[in-house]
C-alpha atoms as a PDB file:
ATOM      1  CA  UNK A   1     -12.465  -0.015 230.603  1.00  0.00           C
ATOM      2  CA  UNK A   2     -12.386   3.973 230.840  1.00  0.00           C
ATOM      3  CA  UNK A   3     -11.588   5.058 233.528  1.00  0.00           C
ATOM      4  CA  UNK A   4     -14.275   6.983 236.026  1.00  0.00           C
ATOM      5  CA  UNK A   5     -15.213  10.371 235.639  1.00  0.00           C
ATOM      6  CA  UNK A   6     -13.584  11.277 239.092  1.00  0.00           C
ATOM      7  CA  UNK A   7     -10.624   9.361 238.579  1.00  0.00           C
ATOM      8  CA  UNK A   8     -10.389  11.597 235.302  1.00  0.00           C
ATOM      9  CA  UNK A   9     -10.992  14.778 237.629  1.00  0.00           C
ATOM     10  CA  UNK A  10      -8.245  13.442 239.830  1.00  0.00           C
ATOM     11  CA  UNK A  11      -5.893  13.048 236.805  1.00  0.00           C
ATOM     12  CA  UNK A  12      -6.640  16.394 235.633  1.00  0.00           C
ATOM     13  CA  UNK A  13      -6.254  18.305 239.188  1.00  0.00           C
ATOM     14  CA  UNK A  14      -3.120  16.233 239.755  1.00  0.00           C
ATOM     15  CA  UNK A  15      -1.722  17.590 236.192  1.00  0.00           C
ATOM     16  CA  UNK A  16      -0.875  20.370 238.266  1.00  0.00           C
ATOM     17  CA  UNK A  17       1.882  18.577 239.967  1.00  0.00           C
ATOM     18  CA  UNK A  18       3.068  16.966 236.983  1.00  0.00           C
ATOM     19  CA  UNK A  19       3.155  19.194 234.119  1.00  0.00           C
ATOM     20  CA  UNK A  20       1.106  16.719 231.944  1.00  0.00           C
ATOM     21  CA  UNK A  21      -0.924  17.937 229.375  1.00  0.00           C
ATOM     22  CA  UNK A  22      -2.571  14.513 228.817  1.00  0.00           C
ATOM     23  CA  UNK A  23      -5.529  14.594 231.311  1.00  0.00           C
ATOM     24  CA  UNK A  24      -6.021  17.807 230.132  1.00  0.00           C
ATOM     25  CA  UNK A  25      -7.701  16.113 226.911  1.00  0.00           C
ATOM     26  CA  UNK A  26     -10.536  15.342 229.340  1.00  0.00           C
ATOM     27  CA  UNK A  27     -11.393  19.017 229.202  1.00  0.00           C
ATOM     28  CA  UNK A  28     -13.575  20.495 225.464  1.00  0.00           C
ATOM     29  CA  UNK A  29     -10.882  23.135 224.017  1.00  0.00           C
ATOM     30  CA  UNK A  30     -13.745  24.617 221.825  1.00  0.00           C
ATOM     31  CA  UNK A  31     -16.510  24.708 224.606  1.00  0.00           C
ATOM     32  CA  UNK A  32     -15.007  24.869 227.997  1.00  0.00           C
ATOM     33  CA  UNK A  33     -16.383  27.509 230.428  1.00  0.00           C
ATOM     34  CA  UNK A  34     -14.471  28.691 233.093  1.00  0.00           C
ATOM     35  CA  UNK A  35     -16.281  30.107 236.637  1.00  0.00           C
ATOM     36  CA  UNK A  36     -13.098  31.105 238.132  1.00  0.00           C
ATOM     37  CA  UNK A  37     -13.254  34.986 237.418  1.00  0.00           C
ATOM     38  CA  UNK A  38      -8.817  34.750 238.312  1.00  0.00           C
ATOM     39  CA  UNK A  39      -8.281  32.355 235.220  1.00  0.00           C
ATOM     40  CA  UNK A  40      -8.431  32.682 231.316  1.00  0.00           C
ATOM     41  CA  UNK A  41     -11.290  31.376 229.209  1.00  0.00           C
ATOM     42  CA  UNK A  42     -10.510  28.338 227.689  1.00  0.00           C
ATOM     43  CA  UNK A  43      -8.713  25.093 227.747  1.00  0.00           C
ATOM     44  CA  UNK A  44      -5.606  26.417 226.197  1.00  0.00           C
ATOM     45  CA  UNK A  45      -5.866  29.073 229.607  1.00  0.00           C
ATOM     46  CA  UNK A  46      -5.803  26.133 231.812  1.00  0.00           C
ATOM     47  CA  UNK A  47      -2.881  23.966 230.154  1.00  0.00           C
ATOM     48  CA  UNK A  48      -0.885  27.234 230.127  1.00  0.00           C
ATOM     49  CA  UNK A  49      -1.897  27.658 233.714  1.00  0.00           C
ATOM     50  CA  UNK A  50      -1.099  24.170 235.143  1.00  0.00           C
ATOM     51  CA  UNK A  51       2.090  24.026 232.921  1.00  0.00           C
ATOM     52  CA  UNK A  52       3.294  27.401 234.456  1.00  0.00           C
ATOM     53  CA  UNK A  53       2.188  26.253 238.780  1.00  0.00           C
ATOM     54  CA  UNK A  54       4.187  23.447 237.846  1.00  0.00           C
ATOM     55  CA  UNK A  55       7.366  24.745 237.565  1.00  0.00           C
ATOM     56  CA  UNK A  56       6.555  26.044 241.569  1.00  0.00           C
ATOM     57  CA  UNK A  57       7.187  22.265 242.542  1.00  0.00           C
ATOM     58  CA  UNK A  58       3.133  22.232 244.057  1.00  0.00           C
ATOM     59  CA  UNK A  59       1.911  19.352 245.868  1.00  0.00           C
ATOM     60  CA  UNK A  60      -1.656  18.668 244.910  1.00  0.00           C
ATOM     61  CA  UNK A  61      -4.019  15.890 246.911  1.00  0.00           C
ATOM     62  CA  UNK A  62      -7.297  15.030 245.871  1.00  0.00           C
ATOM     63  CA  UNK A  63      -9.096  14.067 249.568  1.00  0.00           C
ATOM     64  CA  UNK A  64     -12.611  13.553 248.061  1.00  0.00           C
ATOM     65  CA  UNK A  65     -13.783  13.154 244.561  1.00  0.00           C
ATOM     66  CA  UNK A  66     -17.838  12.058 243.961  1.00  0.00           C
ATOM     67  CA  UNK A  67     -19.976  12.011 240.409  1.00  0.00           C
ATOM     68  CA  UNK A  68     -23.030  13.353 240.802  1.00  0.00           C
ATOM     69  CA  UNK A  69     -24.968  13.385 236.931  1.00  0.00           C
ATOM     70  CA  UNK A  70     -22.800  15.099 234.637  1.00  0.00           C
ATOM     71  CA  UNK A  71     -21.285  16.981 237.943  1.00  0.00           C
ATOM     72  CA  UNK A  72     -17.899  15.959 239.580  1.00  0.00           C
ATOM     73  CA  UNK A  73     -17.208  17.540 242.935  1.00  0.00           C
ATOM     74  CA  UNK A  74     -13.842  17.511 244.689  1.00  0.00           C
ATOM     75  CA  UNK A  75     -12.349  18.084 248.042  1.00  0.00           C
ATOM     76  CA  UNK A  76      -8.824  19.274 247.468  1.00  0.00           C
ATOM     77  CA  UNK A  77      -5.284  20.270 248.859  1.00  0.00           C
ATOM     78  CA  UNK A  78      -2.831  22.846 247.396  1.00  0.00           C
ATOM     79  CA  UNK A  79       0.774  23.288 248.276  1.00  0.00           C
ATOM     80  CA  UNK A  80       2.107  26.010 246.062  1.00  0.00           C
ATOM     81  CA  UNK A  81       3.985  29.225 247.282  1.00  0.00           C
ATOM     82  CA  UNK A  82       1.304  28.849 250.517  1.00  0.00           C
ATOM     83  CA  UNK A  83      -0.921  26.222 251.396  1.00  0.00           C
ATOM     84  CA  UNK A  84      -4.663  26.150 250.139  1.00  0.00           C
ATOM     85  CA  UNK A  85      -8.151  23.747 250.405  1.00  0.00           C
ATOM     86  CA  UNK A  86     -10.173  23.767 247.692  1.00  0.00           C
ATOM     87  CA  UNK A  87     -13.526  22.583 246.450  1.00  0.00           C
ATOM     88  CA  UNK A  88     -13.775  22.003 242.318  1.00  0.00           C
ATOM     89  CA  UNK A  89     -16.667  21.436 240.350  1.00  0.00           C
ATOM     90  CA  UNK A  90     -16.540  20.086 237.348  1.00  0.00           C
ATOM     91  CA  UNK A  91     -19.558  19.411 234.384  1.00  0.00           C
ATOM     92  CA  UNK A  92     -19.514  17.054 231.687  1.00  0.00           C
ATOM     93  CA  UNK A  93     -21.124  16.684 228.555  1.00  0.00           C
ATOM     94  CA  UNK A  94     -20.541  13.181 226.859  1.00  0.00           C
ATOM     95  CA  UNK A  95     -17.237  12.432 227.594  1.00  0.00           C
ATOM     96  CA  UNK A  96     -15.557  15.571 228.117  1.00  0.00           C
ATOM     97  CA  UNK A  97     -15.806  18.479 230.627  1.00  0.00           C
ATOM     98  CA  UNK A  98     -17.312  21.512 229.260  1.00  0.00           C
ATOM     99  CA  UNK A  99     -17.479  23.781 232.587  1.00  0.00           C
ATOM    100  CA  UNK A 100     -15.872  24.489 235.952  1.00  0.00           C
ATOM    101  CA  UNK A 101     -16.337  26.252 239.287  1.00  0.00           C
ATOM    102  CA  UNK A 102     -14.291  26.298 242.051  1.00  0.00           C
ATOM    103  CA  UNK A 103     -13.681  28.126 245.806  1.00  0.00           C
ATOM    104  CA  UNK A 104     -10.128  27.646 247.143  1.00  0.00           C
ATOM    105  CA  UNK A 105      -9.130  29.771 250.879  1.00  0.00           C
ATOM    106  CA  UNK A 106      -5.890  29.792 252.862  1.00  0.00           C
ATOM    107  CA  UNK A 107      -5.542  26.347 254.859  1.00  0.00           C
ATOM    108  CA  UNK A 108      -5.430  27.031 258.506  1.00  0.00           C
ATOM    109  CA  UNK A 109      -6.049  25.168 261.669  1.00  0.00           C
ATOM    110  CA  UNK A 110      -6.410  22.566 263.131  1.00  0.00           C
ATOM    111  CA  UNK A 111      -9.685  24.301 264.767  1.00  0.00           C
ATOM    112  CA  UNK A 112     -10.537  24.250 268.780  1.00  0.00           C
ATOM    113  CA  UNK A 113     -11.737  20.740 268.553  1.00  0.00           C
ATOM    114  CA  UNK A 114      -7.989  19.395 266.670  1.00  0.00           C
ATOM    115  CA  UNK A 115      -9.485  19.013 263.108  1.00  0.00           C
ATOM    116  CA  UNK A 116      -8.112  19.647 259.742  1.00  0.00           C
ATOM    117  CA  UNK A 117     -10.098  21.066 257.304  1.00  0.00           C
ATOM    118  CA  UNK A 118     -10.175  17.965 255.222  1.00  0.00           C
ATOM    119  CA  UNK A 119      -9.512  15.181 257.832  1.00  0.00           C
ATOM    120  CA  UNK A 120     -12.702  12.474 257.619  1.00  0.00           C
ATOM    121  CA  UNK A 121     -14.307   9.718 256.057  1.00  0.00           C
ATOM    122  CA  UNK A 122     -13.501   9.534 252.355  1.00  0.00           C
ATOM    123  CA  UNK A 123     -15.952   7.121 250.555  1.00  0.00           C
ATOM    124  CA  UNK A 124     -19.488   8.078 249.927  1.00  0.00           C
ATOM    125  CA  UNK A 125     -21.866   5.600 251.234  1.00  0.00           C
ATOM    126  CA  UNK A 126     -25.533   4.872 250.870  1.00  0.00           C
ATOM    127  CA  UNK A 127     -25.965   5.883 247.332  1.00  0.00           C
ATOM    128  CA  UNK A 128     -29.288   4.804 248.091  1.00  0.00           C
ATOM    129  CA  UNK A 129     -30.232   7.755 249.993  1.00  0.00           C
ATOM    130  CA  UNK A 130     -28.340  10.661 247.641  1.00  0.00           C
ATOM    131  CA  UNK A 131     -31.739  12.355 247.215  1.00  0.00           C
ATOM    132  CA  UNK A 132     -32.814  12.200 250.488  1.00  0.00           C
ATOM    133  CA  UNK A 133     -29.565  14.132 251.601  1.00  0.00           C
ATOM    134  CA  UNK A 134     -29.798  16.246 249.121  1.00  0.00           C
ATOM    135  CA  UNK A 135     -32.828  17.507 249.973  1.00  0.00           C
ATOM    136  CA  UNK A 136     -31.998  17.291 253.602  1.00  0.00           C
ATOM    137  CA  UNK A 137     -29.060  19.777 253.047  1.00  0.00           C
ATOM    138  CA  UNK A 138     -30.918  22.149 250.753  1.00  0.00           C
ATOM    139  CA  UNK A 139     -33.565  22.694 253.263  1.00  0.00           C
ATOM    140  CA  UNK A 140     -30.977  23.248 256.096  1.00  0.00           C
ATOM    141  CA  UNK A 141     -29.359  25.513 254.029  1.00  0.00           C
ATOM    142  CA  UNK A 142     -32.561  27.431 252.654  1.00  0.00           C
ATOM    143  CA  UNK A 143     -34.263  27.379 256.232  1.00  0.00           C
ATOM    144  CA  UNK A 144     -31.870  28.020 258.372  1.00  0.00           C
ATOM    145  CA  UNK A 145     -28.003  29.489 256.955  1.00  0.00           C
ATOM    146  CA  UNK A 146     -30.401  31.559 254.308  1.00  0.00           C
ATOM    147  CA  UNK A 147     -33.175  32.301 256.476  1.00  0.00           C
ATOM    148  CA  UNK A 148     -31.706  32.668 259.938  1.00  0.00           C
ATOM    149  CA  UNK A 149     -34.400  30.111 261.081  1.00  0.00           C
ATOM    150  CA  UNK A 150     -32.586  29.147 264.169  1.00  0.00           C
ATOM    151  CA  UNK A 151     -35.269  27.518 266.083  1.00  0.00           C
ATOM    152  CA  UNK A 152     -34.900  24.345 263.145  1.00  0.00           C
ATOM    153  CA  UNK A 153     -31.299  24.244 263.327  1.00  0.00           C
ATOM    154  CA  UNK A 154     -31.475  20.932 266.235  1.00  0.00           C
ATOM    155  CA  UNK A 155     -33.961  19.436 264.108  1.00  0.00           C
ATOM    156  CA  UNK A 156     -31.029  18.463 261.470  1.00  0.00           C
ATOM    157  CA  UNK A 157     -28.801  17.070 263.976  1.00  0.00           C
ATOM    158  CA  UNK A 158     -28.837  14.797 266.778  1.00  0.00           C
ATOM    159  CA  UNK A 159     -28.529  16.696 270.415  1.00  0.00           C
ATOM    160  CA  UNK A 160     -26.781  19.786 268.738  1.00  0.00           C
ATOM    161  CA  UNK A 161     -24.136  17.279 267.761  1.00  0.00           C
ATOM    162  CA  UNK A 162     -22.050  18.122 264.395  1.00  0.00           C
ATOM    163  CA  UNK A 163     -18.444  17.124 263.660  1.00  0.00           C
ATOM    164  CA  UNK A 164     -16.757  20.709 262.335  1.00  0.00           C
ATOM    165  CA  UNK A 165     -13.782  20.819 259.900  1.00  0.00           C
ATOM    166  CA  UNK A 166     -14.290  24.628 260.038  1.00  0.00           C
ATOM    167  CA  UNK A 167     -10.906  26.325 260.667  1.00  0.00           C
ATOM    168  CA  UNK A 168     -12.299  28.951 263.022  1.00  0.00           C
ATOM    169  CA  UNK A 169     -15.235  26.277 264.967  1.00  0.00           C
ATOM    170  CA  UNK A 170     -15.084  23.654 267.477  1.00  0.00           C
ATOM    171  CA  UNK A 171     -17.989  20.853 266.903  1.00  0.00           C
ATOM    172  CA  UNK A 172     -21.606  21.342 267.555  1.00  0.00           C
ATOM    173  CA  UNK A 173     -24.198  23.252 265.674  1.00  0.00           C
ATOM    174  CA  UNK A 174     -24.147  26.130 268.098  1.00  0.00           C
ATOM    175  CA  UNK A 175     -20.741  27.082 266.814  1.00  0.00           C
ATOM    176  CA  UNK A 176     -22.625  27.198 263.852  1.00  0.00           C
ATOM    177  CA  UNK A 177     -24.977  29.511 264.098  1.00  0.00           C
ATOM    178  CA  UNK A 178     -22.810  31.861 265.984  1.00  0.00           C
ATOM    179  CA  UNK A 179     -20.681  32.121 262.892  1.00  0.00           C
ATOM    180  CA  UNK A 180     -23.896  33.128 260.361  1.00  0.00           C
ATOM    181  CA  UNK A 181     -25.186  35.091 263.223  1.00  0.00           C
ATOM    182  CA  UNK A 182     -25.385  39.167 263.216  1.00  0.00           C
ATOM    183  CA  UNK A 183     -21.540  40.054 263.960  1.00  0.00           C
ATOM    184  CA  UNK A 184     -19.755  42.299 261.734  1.00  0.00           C
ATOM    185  CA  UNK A 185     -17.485  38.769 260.695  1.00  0.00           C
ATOM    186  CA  UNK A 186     -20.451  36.405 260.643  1.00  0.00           C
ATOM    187  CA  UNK A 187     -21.120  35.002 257.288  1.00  0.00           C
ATOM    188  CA  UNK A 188     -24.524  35.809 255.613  1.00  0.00           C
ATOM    189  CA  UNK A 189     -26.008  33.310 253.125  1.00  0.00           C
ATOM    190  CA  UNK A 190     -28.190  34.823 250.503  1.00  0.00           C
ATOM    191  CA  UNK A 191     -28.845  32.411 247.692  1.00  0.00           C
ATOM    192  CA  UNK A 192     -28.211  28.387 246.959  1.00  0.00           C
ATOM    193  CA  UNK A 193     -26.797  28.151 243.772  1.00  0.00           C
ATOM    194  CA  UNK A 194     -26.211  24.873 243.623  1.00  0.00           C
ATOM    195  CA  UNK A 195     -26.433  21.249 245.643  1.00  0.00           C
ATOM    196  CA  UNK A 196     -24.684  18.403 244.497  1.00  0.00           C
ATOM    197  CA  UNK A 197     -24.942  15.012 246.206  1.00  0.00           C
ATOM    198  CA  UNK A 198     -23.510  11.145 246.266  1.00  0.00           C
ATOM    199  CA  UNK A 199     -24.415   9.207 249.046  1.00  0.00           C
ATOM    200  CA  UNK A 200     -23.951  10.513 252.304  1.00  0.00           C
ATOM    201  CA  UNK A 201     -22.075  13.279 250.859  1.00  0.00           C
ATOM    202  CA  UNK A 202     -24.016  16.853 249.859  1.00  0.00           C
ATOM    203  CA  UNK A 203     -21.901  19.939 248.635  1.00  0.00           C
ATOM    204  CA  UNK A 204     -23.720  23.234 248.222  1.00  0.00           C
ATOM    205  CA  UNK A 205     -22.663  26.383 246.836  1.00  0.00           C
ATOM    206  CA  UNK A 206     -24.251  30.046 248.171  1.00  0.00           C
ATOM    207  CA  UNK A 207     -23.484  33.451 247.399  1.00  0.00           C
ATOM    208  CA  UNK A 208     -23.414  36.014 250.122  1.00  0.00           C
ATOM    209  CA  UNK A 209     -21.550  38.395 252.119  1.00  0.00           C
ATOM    210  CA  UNK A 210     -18.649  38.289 255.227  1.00  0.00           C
ATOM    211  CA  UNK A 211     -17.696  40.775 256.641  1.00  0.00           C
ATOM    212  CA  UNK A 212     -19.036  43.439 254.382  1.00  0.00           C
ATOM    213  CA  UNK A 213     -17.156  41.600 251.640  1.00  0.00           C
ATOM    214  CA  UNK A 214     -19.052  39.899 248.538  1.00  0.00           C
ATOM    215  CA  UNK A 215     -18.665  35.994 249.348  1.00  0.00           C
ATOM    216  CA  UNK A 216     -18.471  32.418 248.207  1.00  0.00           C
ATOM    217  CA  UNK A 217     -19.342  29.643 250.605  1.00  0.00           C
ATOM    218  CA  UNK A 218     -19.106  26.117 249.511  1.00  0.00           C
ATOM    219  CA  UNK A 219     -20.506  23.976 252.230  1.00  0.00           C
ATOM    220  CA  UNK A 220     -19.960  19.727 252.358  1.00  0.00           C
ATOM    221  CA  UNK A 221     -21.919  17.665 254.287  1.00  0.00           C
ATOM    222  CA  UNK A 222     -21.674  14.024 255.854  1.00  0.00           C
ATOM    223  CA  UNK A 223     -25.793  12.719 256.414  1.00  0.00           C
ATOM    224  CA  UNK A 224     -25.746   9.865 259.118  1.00  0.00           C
ATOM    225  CA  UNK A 225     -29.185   8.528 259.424  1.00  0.00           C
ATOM    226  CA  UNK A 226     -31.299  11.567 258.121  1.00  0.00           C
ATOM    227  CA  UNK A 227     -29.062  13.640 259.861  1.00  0.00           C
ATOM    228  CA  UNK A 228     -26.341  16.276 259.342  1.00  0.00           C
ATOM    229  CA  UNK A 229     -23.079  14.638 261.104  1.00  0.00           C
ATOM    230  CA  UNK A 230     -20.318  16.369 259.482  1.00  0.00           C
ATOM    231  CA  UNK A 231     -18.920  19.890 258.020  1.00  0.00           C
ATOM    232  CA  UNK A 232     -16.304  20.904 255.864  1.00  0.00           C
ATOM    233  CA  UNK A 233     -16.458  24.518 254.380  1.00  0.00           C
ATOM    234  CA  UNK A 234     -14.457  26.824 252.023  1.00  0.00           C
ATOM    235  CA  UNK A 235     -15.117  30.101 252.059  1.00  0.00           C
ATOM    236  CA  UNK A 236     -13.441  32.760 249.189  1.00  0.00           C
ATOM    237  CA  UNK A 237     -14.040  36.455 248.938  1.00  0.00           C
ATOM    238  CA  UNK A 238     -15.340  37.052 245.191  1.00  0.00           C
ATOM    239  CA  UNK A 239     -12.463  39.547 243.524  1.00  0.00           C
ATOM    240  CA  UNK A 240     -14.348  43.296 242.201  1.00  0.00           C
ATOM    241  CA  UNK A 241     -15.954  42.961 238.127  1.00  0.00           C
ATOM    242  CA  UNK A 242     -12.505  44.635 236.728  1.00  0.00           C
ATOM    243  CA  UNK A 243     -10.067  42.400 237.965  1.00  0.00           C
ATOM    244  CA  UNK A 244     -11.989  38.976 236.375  1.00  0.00           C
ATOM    245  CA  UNK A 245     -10.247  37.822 233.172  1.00  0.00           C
ATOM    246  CA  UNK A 246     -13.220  36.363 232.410  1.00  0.00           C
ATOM    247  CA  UNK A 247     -16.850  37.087 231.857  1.00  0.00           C
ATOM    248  CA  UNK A 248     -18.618  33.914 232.833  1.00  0.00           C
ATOM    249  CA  UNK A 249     -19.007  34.728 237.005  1.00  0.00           C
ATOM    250  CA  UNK A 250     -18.322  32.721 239.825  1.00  0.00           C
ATOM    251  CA  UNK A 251     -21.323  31.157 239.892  1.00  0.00           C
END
C-alpha cells in the first residue's frame, strides 16, 4: 500500500535534513508551481534547494500534517542557521504535487501563558465535522479579523476562552483582538485566500498588512464543540515585486 499523501509531504519536507532526492519524485518536474516568491520555479529549484540547506546540518520536524482534497497542510519546525515555524501547503493532482505555498517566521517564545508555538494536540479528530469548522473559521475570520466585528468575537468561543500558541499573546480572545486592533503593530486582515480543514483542525491563509508592511498571516485552528479552542499563527512579511525569483505570488 502507498503510502498517505501526508506521510509523502512529511518525506518530502524531511528531504531537507537528509539530502534525498527520492521524495522529491512526489513533486511534477514539468508542472510544479511554486508560491514562495524567495525560491526558483520548478522542481529542479527545489532539489537544488534542499540538496544545498542540507549541507547546513538542519533539523526539520513535521508537528502536524492533514489532507484536505487534493490539499496537504503542515505545521512545521526549522533548525537551520536560526530557528523557524512554518506552515506548507501543498496541492496534488493524481499522484503528484503540482503546487506549493508556504509562510515560515522566526520561532520565538514561549508566550506569557508558557506556550510554544507548535506545542498541542496533534491528531485531527471528528472528521465528521470538517465542514462545519471550516465554515466556522471562515466566518470568524471574514466577520471579525477581516471586518473588525468585535462585538461577535465571544460568540466563537466559550467565556472569551482560547488556548494561544501566538509568540507575542497570552490565552483568551481578548489578546486577540488587541493584536488586529488599530495600533501602529496590530495586524490588519484584508482578504481570505484560502481555508483548508480536517477534522477539528482549520488553517486559513489572509493577505494584509502589519505594521505598515505588506503581510502574510496563516492562521490554524483547534474547533471543540462548535467552538474555536485553539491558535497557532505564522505570520511573514511578503518581500517587494523585484526581489521574487518567481512570478507566481505568494498567494
Amino acid at each position: 500500500m502507498p503510502p498517505s499523501r501526508p506521510d509523502q509531504i512529511r518525506a518530502l519536507l524531511k528531504s531537507i535534513e537528509t539530502g534525498e532526492s527520492g521524495p522529491i519524485a512526489v513533486v511534477n518536474q514539468a508542472r510544479y508551481i511554486q508560491h514562495n516568491p524567495q525560491t526558483l520555479e520548478g522542481s529542479e529549484g527545489l532539489e537544488e534547494l534542499f540538496k544545498r540547506l542540507s549541507l547546513t546540518n538542519p533539523k526539520v520536524n513535521i508537528v502536524r500534517a492533514f489532507e484536505d482534497g487534493d490539499f496537504v497542510f503542515g505545521h512545521t519546525e526549522y533548525d537551520f542557521s536560526t530557528r523557524r515555524i512554518g506552515f506548507e501547503v501543498f496541492r496534488y493532482d493524481g499522484d503528484q504535487v503540482v503546487e506549493h505555498w508556504d509562510n515560515i517566521q522566526a520561532r520565538r517564545g514561549p508566550n506569557p501563558s508558557g506556550r510554544s508555538m507548535v506545542d498541542g494536540p496533534v491528531e485531527a479528530r471528528d472528521l465528521d465535522l470538517t465542514e462545519a469548522n471550516r465554515a466556522l473559521v471562515s466566518r470568524f475570520v471574514d466577520e471579525v479579523l477581516i471586518a473588525q466585528n468585535w462585538g461577535r468575537m465571544d460568540g466563537f468561543c466559550v467565556d472569551g476562552q482560547l488556548i494561544q500558541h501566538d509568540a507575542d499573546l497570552p490565552d483568551g480572545v481578548e489578546a486577540l483582538r488587541i493584536s488586529v486592533g488599530p495600533q501602529e503593530t496590530a495586524k490588519q486582515y484584508q482578504h481570505r485566500h484560502r481555508t483548508l480543514a480536517c477534522g477539528d483542525f482549520v488553517l486559513t491563509v489572509c493577505e494584509g498588512d502589519q505594521a505598515g508592511k505588506h503581510s502574510s498571516f496563516y492562521d490554524m485552528f483547534r474547533v471543540q464543540e462548535g467552538k474555536l479552542a485553539e491558535h497557532w499563527n505564522t505570520v511573514e512579511r511578503v518581500p517587494p515585486r523585484e526581489v521574487w525569483k518567481n512570478d507566481n505570488g505568494k498567494f
